[in-house]
N, C-alpha and C. Protein backbone atom coordinates (compact mmCIF):
# COMPACT_ATOMS: atom_id res chain seq x y z
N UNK A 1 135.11 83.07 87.94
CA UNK A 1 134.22 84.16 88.29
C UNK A 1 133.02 83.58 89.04
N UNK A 2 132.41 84.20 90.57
CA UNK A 2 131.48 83.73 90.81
C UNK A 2 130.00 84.41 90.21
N UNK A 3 129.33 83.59 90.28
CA UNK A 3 127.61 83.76 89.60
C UNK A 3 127.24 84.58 90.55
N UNK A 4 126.38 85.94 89.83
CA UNK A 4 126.14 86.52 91.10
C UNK A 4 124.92 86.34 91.99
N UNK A 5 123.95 85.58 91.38
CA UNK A 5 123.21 84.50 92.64
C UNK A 5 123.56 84.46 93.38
N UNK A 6 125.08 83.80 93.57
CA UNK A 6 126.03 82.95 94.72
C UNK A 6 125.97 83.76 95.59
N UNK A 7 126.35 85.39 94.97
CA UNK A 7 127.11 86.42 95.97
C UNK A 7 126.13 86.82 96.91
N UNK A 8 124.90 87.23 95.67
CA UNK A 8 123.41 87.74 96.67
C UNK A 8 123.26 86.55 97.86
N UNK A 9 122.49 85.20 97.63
CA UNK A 9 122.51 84.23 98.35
C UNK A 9 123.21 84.27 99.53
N UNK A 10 124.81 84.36 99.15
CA UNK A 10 125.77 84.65 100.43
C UNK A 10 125.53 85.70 101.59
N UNK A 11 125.45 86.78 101.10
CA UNK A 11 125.12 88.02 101.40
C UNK A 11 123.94 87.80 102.09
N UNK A 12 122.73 87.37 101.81
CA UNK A 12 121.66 87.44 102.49
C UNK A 12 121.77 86.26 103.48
N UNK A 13 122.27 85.00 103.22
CA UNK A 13 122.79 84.22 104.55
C UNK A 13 123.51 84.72 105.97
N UNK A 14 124.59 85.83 105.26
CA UNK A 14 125.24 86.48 106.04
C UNK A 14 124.97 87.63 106.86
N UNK A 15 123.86 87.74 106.23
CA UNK A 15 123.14 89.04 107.14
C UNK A 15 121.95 88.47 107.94
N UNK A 16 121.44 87.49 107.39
CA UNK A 16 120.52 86.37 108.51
C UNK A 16 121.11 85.86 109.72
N UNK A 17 122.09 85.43 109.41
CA UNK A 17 122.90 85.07 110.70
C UNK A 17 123.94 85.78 111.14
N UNK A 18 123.95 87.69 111.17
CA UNK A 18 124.31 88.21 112.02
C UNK A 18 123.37 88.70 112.57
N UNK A 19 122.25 88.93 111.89
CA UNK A 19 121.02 88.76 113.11
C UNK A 19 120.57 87.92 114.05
N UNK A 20 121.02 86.87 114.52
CA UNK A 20 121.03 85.60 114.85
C UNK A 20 120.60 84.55 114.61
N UNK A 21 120.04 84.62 113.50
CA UNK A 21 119.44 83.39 112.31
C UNK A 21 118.04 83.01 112.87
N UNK A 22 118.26 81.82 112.44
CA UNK A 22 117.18 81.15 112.56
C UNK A 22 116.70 80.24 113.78
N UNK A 23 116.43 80.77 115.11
CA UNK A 23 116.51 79.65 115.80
C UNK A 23 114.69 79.52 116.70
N UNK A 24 114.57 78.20 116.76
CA UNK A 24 113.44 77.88 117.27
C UNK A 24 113.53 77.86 118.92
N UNK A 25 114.74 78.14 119.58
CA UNK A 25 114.27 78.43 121.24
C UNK A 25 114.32 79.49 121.37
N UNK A 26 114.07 80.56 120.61
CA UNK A 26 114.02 81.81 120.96
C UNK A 26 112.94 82.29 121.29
N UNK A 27 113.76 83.20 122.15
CA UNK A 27 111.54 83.48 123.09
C UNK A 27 111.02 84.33 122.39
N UNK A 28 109.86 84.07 122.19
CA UNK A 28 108.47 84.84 121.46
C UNK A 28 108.19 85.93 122.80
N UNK A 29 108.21 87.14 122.21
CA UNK A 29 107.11 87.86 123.17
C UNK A 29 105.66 87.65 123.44
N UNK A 30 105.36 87.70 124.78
CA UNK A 30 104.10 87.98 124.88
C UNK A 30 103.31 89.10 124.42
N UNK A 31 102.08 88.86 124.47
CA UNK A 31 101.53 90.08 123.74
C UNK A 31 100.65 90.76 125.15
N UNK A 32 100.59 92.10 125.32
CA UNK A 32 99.79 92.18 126.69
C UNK A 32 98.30 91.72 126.40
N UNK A 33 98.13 91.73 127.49
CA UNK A 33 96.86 91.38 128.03
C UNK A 33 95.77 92.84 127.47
N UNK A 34 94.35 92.45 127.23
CA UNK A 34 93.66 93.63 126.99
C UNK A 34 93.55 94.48 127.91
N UNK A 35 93.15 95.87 128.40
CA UNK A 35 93.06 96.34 129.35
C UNK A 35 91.24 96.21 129.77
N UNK A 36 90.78 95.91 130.93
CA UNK A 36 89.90 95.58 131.47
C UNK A 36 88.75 96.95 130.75
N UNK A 37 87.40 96.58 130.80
CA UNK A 37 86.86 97.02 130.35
C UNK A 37 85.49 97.39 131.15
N UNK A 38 85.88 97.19 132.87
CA UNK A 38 84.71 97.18 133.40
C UNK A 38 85.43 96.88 135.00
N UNK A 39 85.24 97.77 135.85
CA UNK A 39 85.38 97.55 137.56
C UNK A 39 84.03 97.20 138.27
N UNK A 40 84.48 96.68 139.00
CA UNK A 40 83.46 96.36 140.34
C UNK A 40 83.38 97.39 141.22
N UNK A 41 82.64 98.14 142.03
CA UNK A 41 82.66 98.88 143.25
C UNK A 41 81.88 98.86 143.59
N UNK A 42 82.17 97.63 145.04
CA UNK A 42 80.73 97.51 145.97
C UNK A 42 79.62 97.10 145.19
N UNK A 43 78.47 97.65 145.02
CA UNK A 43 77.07 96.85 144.93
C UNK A 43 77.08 97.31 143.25
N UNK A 44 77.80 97.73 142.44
CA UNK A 44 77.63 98.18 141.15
C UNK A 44 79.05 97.97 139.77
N UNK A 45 79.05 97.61 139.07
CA UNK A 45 79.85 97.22 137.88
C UNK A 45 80.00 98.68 137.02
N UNK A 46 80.94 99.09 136.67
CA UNK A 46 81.06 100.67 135.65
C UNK A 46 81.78 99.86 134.06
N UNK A 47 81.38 100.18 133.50
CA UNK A 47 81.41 99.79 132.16
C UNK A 47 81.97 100.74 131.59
N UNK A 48 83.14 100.44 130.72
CA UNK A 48 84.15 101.85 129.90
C UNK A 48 84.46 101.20 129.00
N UNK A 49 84.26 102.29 127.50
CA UNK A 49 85.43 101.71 126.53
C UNK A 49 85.50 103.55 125.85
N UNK A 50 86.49 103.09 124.96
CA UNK A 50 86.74 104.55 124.00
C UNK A 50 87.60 103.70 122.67
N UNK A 51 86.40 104.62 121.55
CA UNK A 51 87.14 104.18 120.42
C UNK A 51 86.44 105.17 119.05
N UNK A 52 87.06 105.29 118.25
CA UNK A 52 86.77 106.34 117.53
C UNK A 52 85.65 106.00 116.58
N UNK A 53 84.41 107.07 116.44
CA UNK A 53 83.41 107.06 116.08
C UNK A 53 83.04 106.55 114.37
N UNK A 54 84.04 106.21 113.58
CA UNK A 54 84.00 105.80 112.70
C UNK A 54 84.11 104.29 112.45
N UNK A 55 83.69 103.60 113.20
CA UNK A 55 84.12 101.95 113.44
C UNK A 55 82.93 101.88 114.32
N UNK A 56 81.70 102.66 114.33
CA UNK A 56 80.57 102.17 114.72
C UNK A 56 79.47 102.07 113.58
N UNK A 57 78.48 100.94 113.80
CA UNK A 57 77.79 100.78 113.04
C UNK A 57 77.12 101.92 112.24
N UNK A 58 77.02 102.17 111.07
CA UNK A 58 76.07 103.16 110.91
C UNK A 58 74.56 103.74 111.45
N UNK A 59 73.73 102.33 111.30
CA UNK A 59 72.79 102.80 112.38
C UNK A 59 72.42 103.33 113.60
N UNK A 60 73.45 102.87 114.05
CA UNK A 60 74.16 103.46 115.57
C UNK A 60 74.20 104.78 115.67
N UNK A 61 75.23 105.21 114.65
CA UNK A 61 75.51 106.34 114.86
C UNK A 61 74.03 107.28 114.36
N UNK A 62 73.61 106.73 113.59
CA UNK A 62 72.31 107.87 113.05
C UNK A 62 71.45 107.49 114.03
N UNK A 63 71.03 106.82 114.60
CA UNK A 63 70.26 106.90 116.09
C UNK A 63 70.15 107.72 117.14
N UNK A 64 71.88 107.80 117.64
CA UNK A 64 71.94 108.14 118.70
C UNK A 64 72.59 109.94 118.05
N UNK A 65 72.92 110.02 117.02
CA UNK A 65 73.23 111.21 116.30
C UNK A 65 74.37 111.29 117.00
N UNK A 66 75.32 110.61 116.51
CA UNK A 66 76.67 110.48 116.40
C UNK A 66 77.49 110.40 115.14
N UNK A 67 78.21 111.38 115.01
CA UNK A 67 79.08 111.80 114.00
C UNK A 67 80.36 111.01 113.86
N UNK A 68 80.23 110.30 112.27
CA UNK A 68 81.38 109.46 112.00
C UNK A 68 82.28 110.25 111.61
N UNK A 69 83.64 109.46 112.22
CA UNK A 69 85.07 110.14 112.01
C UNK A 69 86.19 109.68 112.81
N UNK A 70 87.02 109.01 111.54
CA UNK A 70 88.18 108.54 112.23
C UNK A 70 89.07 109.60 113.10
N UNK A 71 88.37 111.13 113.14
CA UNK A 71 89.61 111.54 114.33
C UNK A 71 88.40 112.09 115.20
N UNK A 72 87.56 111.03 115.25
CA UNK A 72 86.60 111.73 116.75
C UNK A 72 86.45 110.37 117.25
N UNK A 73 86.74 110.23 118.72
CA UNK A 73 86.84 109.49 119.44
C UNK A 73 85.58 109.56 120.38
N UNK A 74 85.49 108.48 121.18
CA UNK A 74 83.93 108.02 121.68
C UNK A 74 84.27 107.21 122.31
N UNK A 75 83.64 107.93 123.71
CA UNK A 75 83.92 107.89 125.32
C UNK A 75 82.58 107.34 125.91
N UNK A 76 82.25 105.81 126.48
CA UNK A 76 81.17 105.30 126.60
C UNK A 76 81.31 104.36 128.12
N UNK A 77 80.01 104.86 128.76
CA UNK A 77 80.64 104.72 130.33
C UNK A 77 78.77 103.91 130.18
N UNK A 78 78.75 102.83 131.50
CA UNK A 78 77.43 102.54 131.88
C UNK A 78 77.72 101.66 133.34
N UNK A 79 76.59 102.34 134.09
CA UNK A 79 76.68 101.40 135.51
C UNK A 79 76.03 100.95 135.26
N UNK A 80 76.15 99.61 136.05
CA UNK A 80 74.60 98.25 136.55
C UNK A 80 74.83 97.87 137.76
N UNK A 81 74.03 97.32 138.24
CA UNK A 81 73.52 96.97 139.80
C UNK A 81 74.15 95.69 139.79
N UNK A 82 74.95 94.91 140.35
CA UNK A 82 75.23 93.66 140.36
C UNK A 82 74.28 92.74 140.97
N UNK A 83 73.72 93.06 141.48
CA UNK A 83 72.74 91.59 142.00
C UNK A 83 71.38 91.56 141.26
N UNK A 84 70.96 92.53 140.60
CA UNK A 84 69.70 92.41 139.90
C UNK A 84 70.35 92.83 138.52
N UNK A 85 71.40 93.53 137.85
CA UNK A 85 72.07 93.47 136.59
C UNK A 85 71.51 94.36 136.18
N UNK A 86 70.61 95.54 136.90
CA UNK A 86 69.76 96.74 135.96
C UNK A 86 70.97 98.03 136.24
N UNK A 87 70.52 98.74 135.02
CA UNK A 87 71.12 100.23 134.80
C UNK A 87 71.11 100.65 135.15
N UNK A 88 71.56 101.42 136.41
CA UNK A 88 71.37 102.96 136.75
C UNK A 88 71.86 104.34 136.82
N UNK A 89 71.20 105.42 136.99
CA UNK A 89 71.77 106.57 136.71
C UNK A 89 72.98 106.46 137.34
N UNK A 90 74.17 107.67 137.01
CA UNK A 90 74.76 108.27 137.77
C UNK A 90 75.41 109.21 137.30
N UNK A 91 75.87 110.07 138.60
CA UNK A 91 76.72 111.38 138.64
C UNK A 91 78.51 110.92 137.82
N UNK A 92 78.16 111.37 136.79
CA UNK A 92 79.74 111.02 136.00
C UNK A 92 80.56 112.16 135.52
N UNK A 93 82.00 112.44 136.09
CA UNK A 93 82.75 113.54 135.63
C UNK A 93 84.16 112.82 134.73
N UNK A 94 84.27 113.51 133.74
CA UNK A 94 85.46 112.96 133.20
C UNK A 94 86.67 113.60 133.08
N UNK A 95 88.04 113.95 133.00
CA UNK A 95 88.68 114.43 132.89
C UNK A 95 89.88 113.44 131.94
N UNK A 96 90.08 114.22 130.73
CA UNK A 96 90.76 113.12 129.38
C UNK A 96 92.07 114.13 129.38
N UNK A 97 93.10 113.82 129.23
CA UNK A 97 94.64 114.26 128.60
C UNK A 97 95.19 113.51 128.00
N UNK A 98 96.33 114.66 126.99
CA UNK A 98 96.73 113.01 126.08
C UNK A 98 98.41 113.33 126.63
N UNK A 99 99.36 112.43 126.05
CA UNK A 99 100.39 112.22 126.70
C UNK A 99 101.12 113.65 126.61
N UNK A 100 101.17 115.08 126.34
CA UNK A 100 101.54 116.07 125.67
C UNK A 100 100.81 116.82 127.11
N UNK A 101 99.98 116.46 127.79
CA UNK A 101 99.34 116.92 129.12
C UNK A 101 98.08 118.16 129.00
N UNK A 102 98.08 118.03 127.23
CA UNK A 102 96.83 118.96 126.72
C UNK A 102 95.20 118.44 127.35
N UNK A 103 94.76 119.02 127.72
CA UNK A 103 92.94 118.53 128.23
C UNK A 103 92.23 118.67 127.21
N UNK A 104 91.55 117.09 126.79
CA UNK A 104 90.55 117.43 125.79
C UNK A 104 88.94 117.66 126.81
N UNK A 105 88.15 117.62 126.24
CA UNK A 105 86.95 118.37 126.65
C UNK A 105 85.90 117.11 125.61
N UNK A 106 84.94 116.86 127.32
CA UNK A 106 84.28 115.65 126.96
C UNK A 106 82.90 116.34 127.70
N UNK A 107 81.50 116.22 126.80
CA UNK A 107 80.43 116.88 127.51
C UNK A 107 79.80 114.84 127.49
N UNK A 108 79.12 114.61 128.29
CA UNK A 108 79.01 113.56 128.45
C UNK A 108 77.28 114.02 128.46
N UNK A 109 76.53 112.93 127.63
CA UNK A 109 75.39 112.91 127.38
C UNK A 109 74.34 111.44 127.64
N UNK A 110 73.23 111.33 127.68
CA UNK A 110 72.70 110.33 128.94
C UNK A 110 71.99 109.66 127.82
N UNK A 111 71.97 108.13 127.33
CA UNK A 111 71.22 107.96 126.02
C UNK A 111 70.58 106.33 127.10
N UNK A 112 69.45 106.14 126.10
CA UNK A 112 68.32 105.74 126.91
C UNK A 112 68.26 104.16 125.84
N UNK A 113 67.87 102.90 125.72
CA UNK A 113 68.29 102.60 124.59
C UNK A 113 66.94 100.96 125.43
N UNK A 114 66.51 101.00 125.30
CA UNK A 114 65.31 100.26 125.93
C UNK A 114 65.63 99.86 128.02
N UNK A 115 66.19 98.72 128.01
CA UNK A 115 66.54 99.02 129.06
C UNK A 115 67.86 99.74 129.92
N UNK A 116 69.00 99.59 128.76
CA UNK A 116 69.72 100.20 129.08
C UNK A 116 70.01 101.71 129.39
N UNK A 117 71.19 101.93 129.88
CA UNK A 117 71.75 103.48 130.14
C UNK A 117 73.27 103.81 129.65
N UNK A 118 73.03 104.44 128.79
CA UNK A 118 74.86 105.21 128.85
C UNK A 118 75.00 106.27 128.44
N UNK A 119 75.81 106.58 128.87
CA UNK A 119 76.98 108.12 128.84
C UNK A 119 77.85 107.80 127.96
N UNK A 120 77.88 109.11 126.81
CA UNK A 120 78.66 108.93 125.66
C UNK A 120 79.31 110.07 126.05
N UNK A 121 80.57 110.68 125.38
CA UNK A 121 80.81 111.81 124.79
C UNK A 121 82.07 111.53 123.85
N UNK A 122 81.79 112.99 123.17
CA UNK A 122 82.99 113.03 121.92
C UNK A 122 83.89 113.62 122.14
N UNK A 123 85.18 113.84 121.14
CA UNK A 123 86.17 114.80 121.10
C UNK A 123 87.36 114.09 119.92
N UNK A 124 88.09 114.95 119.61
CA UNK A 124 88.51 115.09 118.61
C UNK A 124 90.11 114.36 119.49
N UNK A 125 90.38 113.74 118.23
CA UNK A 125 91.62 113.07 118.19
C UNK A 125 92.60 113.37 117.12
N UNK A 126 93.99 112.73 117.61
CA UNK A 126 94.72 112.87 116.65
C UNK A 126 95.43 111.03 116.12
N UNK A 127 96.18 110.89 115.15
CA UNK A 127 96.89 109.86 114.62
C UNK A 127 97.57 109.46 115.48
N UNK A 128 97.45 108.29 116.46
CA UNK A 128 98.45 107.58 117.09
C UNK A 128 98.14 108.24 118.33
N UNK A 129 97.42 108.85 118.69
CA UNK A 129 97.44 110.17 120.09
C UNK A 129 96.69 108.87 121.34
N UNK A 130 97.45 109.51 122.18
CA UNK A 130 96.84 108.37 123.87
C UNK A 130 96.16 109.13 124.65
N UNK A 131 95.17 108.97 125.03
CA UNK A 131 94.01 109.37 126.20
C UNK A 131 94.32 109.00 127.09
N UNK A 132 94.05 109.68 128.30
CA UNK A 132 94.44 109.22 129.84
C UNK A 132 92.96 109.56 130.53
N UNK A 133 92.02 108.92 130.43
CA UNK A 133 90.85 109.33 131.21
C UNK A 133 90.85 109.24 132.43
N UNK A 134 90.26 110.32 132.99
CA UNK A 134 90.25 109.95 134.99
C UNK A 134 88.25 110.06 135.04
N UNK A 135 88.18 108.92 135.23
CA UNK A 135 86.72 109.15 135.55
C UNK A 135 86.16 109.08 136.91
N UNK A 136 85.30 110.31 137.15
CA UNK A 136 84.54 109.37 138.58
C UNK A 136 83.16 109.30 138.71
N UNK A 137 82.64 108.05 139.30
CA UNK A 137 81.35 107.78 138.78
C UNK A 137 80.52 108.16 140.64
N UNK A 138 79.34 107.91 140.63
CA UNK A 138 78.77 108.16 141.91
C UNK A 138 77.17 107.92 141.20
N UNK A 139 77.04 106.34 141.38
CA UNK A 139 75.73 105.72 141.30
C UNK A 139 74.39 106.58 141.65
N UNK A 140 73.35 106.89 141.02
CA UNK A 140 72.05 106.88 142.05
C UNK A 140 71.99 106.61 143.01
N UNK A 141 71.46 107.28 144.31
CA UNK A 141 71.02 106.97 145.66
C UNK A 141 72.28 106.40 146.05
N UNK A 142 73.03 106.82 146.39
CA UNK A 142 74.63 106.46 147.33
C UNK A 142 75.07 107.39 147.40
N UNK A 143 76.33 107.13 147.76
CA UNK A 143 77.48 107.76 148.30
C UNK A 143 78.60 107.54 147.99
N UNK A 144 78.46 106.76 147.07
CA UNK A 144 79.86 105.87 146.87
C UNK A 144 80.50 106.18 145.86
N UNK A 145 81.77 107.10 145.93
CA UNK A 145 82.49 107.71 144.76
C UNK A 145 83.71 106.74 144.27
N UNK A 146 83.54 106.50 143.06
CA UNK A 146 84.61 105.59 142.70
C UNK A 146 85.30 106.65 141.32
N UNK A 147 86.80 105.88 141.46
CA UNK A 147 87.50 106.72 140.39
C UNK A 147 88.14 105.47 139.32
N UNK A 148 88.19 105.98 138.19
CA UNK A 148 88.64 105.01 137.40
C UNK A 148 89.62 105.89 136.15
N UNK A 149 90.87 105.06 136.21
CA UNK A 149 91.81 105.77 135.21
C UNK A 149 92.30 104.52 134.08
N UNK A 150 91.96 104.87 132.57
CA UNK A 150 92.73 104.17 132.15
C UNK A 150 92.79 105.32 130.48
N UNK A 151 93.24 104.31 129.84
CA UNK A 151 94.12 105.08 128.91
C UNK A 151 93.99 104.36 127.14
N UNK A 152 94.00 105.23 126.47
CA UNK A 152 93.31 104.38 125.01
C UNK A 152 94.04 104.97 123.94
N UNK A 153 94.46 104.34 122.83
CA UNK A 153 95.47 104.89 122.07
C UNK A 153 94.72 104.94 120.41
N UNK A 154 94.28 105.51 120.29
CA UNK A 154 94.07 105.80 118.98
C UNK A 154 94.44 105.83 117.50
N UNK A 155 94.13 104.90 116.44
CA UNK A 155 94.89 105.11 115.24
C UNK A 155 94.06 105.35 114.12
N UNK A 156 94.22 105.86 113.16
CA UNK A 156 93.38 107.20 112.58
C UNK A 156 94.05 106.30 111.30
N UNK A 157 95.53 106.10 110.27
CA UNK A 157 95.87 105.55 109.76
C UNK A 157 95.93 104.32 109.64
């Protein structure tokens, strides 16, 4: 009679190596790259991130009176001048969808923070849900309309 150790043991050998076992030249995936967090256009740098309002400092949020919550997400845009590195205003429109092609709705608000400048806004998220932001920015005193699209995935769990 075999021990049934033996059988388990067997069994789990045998299912290791119809997965293809154990081998060390097997290629590792790469992991991607982060997605950039900031363009150049011409004489000015645009600064973007989005991430949900509950993973910011508390003080933060009671400052700027921002409401914590893992299903509210937070949309944060800032230009600077590249050759002198200062803040400046600008004309910013956003337009957010998530992969389902629903439009969320972003009021974008102007916060002042000693020398800096940024544009926040909120909106409500879901578990696992992807943003597709189309932003376009248009610096103080120019002309220069730039568009920027990227995309942020949210996890709530």
């Amino acid at each position: 009679m075999i021990p049934f150790k033996l059988i388990i043991i067997t069994l789990a050998l045998t299912v290791l190596n119809s997965c293809g076992g154990i081998n060390e030249n097997a290629a590792i995936p790469l992991a991607q790259t982060a997605r950039p967090t900031f363009i150049d256009i011409g004489n000015y740098s645009i600064h973007f991130s989005a991430q949900l309002t509950n993973q910011l400092p508390l003080e933060v949020a009671r400052k700027y009176k921002i409401s914590q919550s893992k299903n509210t997400a937070l949309l944060n845009i800032a230009v600077v001048e590249n050759m002198t590195q200062i803040p400046v205003s600008a004309n910013i429109s956003v337009k957010a969808t998530n992969l389902a092609g629903q439009r969320k709705n972003f009021t974008l608000r102007m916060l002042h923070d000693k020398e800096a400048i940024y544009y926040i806004g909120e909106t409500s998220v879901a578990n696992h849900e992807t943003l597709i932001f189309d932003i376009e920015v248009i610096p103080e005193d120019t002309a220069e309309n730039s568009q920027i699209r990227f995309e942020s995935k949210f996890y709530i769990d």
